[in-house]
PDB file of N, CA and C in Angstrom:
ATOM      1  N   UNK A   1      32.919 160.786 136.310  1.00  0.00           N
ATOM      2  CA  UNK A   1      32.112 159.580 136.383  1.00  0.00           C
ATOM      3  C   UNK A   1      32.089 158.939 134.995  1.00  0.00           C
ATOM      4  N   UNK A   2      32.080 157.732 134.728  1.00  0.00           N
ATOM      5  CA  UNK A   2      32.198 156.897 133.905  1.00  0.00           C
ATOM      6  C   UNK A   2      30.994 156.546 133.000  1.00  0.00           C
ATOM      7  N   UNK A   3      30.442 157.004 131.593  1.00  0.00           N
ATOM      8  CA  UNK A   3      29.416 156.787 131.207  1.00  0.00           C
ATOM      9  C   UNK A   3      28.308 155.560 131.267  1.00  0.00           C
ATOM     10  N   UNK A   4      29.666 154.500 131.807  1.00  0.00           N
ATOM     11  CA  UNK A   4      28.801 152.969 132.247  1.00  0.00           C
ATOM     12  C   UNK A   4      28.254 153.312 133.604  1.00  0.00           C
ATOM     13  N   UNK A   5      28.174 154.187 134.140  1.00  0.00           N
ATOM     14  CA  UNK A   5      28.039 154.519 135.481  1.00  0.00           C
ATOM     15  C   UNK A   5      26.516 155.050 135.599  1.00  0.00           C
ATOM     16  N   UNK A   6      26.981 156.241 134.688  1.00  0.00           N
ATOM     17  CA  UNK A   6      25.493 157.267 134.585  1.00  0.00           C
ATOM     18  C   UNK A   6      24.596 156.429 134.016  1.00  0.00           C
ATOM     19  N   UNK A   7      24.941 155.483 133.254  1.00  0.00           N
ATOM     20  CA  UNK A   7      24.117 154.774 132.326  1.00  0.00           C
ATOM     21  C   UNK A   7      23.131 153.560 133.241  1.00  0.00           C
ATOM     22  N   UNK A   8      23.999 152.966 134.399  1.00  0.00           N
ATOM     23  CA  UNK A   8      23.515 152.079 135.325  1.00  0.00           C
ATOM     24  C   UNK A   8      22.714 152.834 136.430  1.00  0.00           C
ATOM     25  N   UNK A   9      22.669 154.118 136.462  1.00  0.00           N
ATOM     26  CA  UNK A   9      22.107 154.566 137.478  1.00  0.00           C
ATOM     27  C   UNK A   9      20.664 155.201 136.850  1.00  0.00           C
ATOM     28  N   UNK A  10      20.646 155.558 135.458  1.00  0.00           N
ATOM     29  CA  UNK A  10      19.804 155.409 134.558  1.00  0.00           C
ATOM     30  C   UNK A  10      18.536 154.672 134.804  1.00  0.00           C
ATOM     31  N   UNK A  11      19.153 153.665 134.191  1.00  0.00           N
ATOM     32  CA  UNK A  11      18.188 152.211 133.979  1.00  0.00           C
ATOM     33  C   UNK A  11      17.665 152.330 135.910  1.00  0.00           C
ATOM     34  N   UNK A  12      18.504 151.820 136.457  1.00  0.00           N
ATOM     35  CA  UNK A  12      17.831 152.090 138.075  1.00  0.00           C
ATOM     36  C   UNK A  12      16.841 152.462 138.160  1.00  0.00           C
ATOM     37  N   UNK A  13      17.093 154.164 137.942  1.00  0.00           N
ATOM     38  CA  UNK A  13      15.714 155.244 137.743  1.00  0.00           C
ATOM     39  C   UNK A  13      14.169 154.468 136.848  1.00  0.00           C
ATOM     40  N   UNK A  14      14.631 153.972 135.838  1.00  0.00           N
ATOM     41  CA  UNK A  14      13.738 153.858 135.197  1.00  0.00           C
ATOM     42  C   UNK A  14      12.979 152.914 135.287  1.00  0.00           C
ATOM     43  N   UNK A  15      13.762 151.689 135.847  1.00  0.00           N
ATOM     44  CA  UNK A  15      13.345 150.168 136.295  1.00  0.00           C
ATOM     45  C   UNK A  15      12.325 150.562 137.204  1.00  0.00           C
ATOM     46  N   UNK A  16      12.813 151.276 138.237  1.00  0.00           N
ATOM     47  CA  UNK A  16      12.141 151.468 139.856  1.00  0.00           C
ATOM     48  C   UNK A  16      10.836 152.540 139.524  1.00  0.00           C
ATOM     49  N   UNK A  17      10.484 153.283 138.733  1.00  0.00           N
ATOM     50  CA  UNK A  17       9.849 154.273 138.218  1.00  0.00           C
ATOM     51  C   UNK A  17       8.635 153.357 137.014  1.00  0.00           C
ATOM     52  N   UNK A  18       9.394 152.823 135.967  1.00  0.00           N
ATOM     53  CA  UNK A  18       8.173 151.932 135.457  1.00  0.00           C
ATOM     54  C   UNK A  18       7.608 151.136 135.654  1.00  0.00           C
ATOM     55  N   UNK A  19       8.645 150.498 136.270  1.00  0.00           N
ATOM     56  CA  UNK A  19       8.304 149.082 136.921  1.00  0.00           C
ATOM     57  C   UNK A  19       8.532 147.838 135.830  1.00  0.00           C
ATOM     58  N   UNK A  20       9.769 147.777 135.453  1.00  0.00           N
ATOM     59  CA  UNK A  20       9.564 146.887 133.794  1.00  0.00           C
ATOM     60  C   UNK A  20      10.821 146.312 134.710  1.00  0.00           C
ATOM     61  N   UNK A  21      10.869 144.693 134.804  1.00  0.00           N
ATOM     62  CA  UNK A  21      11.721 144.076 134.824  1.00  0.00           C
ATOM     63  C   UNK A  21      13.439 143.793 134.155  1.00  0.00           C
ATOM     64  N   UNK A  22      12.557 142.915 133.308  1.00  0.00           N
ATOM     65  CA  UNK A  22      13.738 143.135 132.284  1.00  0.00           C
ATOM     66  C   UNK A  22      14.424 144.270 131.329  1.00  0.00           C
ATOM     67  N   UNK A  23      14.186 145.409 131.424  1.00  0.00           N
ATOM     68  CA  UNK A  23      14.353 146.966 130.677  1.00  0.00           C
ATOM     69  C   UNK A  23      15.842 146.443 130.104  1.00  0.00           C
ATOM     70  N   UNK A  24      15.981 147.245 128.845  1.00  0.00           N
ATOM     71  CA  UNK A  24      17.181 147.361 128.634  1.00  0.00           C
ATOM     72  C   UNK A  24      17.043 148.332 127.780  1.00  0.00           C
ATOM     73  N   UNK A  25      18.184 149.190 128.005  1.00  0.00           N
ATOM     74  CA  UNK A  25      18.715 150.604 127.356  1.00  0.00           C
ATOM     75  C   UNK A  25      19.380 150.879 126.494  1.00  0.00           C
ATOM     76  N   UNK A  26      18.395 151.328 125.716  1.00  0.00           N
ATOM     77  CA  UNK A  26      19.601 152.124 124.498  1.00  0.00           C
ATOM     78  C   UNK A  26      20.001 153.154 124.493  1.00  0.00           C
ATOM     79  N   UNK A  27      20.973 154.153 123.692  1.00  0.00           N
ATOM     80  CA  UNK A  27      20.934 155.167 123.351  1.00  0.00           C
ATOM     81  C   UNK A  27      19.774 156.191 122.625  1.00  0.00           C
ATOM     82  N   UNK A  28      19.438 155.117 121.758  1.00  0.00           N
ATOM     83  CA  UNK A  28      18.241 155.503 120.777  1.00  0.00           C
ATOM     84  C   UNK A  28      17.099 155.445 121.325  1.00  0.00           C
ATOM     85  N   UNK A  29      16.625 155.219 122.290  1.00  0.00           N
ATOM     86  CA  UNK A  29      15.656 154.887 123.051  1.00  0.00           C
ATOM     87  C   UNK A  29      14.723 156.381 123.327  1.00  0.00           C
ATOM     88  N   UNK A  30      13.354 156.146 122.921  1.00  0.00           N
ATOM     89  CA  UNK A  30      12.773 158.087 123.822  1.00  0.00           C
ATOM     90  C   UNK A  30      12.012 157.014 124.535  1.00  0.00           C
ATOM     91  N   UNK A  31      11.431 158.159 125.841  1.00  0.00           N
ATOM     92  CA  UNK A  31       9.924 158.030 126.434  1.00  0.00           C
ATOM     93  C   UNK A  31       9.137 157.210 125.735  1.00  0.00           C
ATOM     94  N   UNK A  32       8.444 157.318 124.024  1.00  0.00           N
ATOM     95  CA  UNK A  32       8.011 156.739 123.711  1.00  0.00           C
ATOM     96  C   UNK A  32       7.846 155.457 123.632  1.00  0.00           C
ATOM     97  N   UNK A  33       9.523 154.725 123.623  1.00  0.00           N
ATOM     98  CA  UNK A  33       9.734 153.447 123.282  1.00  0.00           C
ATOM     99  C   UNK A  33       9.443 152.397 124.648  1.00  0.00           C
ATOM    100  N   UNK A  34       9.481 153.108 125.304  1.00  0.00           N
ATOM    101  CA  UNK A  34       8.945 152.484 127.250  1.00  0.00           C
ATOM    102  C   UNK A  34       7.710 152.514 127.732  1.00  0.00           C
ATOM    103  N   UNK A  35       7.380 151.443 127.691  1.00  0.00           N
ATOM    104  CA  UNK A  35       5.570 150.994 128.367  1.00  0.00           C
ATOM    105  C   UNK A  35       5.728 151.485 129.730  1.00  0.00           C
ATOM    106  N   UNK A  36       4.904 152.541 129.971  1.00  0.00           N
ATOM    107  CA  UNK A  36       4.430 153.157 131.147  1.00  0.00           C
ATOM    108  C   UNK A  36       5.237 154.619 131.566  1.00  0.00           C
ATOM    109  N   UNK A  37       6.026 154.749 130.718  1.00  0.00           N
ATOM    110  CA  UNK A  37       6.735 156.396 130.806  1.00  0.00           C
ATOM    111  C   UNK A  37       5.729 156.894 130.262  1.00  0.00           C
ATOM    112  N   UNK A  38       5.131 157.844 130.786  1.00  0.00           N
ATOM    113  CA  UNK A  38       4.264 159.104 130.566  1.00  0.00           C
ATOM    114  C   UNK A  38       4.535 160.553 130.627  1.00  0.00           C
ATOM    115  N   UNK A  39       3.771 161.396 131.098  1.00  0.00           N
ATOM    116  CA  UNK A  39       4.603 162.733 131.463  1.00  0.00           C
ATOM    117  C   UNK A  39       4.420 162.332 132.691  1.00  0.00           C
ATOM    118  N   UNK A  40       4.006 162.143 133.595  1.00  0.00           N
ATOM    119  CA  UNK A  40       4.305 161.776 135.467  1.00  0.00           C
ATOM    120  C   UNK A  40       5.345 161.139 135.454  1.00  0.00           C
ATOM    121  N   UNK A  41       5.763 159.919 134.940  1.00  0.00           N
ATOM    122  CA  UNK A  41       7.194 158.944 135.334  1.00  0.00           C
ATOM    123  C   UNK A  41       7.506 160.108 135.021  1.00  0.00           C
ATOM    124  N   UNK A  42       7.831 160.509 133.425  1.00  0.00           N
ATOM    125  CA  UNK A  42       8.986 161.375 133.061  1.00  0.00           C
ATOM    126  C   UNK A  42       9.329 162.666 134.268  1.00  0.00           C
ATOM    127  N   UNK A  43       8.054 162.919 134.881  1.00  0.00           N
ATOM    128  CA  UNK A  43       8.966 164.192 136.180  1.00  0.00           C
ATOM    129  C   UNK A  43       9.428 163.545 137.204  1.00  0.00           C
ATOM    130  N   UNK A  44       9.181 162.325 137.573  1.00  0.00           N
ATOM    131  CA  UNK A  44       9.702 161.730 138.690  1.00  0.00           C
ATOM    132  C   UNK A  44      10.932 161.256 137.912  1.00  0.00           C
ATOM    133  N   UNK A  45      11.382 160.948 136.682  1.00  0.00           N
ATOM    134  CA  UNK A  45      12.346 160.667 136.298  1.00  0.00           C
ATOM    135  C   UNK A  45      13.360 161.304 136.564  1.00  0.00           C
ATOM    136  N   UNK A  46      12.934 162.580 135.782  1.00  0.00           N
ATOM    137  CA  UNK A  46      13.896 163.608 135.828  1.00  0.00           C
ATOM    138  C   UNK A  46      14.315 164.109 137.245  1.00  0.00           C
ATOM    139  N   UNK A  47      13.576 163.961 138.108  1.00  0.00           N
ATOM    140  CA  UNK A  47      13.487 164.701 139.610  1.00  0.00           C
ATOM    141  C   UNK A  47      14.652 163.118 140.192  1.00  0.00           C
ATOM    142  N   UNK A  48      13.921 162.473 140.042  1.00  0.00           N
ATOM    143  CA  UNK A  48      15.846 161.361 140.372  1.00  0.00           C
ATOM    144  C   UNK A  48      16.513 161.852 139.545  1.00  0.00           C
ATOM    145  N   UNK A  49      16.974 161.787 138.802  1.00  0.00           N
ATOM    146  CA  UNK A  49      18.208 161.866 138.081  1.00  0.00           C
ATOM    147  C   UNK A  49      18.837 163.607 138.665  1.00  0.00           C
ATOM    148  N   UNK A  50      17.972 164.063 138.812  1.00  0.00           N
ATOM    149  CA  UNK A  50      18.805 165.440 139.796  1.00  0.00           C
ATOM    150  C   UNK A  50      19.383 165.116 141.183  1.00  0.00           C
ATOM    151  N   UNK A  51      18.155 164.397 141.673  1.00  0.00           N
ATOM    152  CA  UNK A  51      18.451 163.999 142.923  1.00  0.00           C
ATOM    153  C   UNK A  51      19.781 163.227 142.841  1.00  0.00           C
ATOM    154  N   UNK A  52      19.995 161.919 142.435  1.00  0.00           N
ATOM    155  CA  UNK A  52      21.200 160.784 142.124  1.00  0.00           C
ATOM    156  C   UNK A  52      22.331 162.041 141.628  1.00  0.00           C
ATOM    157  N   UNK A  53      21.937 162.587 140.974  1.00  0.00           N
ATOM    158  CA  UNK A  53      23.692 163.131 140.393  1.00  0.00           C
ATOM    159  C   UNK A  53      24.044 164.393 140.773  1.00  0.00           C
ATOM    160  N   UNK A  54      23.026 165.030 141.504  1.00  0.00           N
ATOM    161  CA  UNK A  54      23.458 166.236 142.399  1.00  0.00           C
ATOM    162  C   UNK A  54      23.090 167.196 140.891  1.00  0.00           C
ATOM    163  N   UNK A  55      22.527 167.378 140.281  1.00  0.00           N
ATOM    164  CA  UNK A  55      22.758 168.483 139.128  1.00  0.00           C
ATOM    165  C   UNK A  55      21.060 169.032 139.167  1.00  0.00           C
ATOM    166  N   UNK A  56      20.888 170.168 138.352  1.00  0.00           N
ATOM    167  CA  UNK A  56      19.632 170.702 137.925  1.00  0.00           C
ATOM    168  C   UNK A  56      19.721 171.312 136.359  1.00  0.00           C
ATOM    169  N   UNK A  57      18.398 170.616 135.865  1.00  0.00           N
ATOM    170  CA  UNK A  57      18.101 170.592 134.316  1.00  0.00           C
ATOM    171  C   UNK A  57      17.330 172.036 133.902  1.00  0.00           C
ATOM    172  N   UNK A  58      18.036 173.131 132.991  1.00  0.00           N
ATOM    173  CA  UNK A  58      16.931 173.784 132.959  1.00  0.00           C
ATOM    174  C   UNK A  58      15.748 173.015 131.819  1.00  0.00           C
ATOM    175  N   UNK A  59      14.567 173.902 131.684  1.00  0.00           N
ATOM    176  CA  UNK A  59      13.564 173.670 130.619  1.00  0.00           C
ATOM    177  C   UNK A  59      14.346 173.386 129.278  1.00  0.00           C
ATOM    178  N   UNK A  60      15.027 174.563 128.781  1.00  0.00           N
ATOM    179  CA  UNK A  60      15.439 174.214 127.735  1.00  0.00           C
ATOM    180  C   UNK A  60      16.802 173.041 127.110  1.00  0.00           C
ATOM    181  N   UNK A  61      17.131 172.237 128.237  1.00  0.00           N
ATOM    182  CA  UNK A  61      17.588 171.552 128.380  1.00  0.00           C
ATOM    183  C   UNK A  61      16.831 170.463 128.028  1.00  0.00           C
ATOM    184  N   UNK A  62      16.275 170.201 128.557  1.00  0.00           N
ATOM    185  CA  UNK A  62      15.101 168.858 128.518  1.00  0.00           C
ATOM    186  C   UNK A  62      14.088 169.544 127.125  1.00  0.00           C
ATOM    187  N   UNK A  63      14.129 170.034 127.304  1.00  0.00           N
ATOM    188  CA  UNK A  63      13.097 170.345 125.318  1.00  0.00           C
ATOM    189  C   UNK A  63      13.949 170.221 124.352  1.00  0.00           C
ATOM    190  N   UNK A  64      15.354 170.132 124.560  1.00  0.00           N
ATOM    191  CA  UNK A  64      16.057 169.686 123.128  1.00  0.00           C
ATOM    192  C   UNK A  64      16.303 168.225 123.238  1.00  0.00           C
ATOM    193  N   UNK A  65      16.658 167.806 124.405  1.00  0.00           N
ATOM    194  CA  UNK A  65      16.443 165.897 124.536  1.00  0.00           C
ATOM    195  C   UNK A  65      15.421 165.017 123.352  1.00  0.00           C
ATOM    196  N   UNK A  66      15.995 164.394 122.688  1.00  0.00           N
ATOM    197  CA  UNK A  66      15.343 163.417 122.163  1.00  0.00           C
ATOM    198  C   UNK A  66      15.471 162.099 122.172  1.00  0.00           C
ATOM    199  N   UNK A  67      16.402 161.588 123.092  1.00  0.00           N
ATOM    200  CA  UNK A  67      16.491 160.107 123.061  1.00  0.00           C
ATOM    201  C   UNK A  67      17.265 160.232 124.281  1.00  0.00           C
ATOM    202  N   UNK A  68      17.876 158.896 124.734  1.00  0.00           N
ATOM    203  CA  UNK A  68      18.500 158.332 126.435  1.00  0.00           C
ATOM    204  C   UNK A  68      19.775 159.029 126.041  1.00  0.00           C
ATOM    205  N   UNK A  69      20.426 158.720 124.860  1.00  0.00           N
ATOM    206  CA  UNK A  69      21.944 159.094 124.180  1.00  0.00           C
ATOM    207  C   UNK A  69      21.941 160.868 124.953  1.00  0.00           C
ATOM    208  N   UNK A  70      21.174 161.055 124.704  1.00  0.00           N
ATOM    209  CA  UNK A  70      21.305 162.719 124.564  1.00  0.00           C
ATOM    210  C   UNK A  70      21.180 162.751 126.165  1.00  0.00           C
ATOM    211  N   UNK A  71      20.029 162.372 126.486  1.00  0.00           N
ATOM    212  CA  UNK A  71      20.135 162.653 128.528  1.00  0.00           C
ATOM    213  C   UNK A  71      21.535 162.053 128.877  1.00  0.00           C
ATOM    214  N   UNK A  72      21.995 160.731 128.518  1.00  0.00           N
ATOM    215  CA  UNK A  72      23.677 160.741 129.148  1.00  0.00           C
ATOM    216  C   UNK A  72      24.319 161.924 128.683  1.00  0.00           C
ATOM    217  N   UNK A  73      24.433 161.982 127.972  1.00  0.00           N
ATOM    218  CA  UNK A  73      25.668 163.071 127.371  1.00  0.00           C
ATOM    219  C   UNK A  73      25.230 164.440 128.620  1.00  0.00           C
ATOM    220  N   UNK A  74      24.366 165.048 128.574  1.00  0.00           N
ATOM    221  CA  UNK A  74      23.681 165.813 129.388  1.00  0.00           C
ATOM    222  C   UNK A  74      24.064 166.004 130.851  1.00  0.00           C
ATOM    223  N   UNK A  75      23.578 164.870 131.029  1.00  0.00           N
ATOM    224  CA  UNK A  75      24.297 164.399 132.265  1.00  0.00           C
ATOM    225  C   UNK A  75      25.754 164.137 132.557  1.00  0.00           C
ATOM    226  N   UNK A  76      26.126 163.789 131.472  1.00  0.00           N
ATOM    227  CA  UNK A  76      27.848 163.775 131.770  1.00  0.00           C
ATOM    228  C   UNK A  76      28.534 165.038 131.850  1.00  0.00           C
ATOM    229  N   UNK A  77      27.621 166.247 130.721  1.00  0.00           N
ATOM    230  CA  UNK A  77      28.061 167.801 130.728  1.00  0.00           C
ATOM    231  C   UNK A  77      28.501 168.339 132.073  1.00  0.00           C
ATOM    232  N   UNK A  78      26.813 167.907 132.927  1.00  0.00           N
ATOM    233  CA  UNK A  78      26.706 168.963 134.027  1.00  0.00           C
ATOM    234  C   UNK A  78      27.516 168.569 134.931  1.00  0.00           C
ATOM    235  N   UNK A  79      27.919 166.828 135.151  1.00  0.00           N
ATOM    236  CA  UNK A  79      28.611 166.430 136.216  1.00  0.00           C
ATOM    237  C   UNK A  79      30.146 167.025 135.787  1.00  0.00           C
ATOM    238  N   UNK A  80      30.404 166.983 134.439  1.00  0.00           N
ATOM    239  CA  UNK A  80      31.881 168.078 134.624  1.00  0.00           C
ATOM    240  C   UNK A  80      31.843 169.308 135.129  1.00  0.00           C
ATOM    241  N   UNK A  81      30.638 170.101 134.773  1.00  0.00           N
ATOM    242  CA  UNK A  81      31.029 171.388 135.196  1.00  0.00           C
ATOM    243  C   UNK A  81      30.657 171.851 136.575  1.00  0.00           C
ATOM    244  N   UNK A  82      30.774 170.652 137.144  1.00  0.00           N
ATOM    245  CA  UNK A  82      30.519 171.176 138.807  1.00  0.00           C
ATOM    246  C   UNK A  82      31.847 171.261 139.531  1.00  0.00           C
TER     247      UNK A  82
END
């Protein structure tokens, strides 16, 4: 899958989850930088993004995440090694 891919299905998640219209995504981007990501969006986040890409995150996976850059890459890992 194509990182413009994971990246559009991303924003999806996050649009439909915060509810922010115009969103736009960076790499550099955390939780923090998004009005209305909390820890609730963030599990419904994460719980799509398993759901959409067929994969499962452990804990220590998601505790080294610090920005969107790092969840693509992440996400691009697991979709290879399936």
């Amino acid at each position: 899958m194509e990182r413009t891919e994971i990246i559009d299905k991303i924003k999806n998640i996050i649009i439909s989850t915060v509810k922010h219209e115009n969103f736009v995504m960076k790499d550099e981007m955390s939780a923090a930088d998004v009005d209305g990501w909390d820890s609730l969006t963030h599990m419904i986040i994460i719980t799509e993004i398993e759901k959409i890409f067929q994969i499962k995150f452990k804990l220590k996976e998601l505790n080294k995440l610090n920005n969107l850059g790092n969840l693509i890459e992440l996400i691009d890992s697991k979709i290879l090694q399936k």
